[in-house]
Protein backbone atom coordinates (compact mmCIF):
# COMPACT_ATOMS: atom_id res chain seq x y z
CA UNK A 1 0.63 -8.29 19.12
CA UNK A 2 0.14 -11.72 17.17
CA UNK A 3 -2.27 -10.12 14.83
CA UNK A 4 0.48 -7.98 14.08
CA UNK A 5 3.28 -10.42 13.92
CA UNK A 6 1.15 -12.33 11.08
CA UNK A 7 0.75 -9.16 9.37
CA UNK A 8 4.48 -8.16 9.55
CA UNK A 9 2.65 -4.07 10.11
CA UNK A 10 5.13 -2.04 9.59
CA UNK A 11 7.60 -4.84 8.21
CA UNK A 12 8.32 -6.53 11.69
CA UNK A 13 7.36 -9.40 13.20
CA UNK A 14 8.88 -8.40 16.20
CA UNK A 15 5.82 -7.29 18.13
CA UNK A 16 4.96 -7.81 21.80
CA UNK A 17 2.84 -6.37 24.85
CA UNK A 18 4.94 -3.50 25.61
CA UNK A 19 5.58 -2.40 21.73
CA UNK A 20 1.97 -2.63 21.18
CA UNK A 21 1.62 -0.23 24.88
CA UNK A 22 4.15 1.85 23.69
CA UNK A 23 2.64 2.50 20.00
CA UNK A 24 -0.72 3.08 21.65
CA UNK A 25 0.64 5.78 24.04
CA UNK A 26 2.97 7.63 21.70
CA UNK A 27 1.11 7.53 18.50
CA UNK A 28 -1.85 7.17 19.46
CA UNK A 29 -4.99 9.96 18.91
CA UNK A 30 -8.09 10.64 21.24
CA UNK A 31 -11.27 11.48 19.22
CA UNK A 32 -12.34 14.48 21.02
CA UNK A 33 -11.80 15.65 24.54
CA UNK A 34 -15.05 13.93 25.78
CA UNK A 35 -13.20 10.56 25.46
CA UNK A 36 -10.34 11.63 27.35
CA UNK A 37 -12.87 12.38 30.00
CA UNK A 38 -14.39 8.80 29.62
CA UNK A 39 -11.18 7.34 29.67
CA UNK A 40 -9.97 8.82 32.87
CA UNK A 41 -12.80 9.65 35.32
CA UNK A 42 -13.37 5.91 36.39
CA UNK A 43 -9.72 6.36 37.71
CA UNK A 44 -10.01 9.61 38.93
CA UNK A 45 -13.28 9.00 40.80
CA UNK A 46 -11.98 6.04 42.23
CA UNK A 47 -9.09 7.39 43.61
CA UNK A 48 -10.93 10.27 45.10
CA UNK A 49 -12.86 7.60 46.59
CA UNK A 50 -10.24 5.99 47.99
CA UNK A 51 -8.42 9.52 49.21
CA UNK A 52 -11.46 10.28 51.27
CA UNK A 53 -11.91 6.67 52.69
CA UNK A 54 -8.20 5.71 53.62
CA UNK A 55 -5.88 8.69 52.83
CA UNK A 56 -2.69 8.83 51.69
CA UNK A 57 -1.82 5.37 52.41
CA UNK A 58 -4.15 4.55 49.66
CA UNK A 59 -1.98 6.19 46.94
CA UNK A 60 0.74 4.56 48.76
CA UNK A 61 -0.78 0.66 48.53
CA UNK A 62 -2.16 1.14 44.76
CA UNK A 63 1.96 2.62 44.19
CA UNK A 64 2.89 -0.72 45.28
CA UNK A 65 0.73 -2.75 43.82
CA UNK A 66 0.91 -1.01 40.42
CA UNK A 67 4.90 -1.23 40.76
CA UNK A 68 4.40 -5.07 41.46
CA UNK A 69 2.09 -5.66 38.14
CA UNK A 70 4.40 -3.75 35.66
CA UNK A 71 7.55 -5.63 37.68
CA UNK A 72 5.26 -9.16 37.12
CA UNK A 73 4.58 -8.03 33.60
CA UNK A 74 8.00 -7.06 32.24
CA UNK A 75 9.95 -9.26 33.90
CA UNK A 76 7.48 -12.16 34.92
């Protein structure tokens, strides 16, 4: 985001965190499919992992916890 506030891309210098996020996730391109793959399996394999080991309240903790970091990180 500062690299792009000293460049003024896209004439603003306006940028932060979540326009940066947002700019990745809507415009945005994978390579191929094989990087989506990459990208995601740590995730998915993890959470499989965790399925097996604890269940659902697994899913239920990493909801919370993800709901507390993007709370901490908009608002913090």
């Amino acid at each position: 985001a500062n690299c792009l506030n000293r460049l003024s891309y896209g004439g603003s210098i306006g940028w932060n965190v979540v326009n940066v996020a947002t700019l990745i996730i809507f415009r945005g391109q994978w390579v191929n499919k094989m990087a989506i793959v990459r990208s995601f399996s740590p995730f998915i394999i993890v959470s499989c992992i965790g399925l097996l080991m604890a269940g659902w309240p697994f899913f239920m903790g990493l909801s919370f916890f993800s709901l507390l970091m993007i709370g901490w990180f908009l608002f913090g």
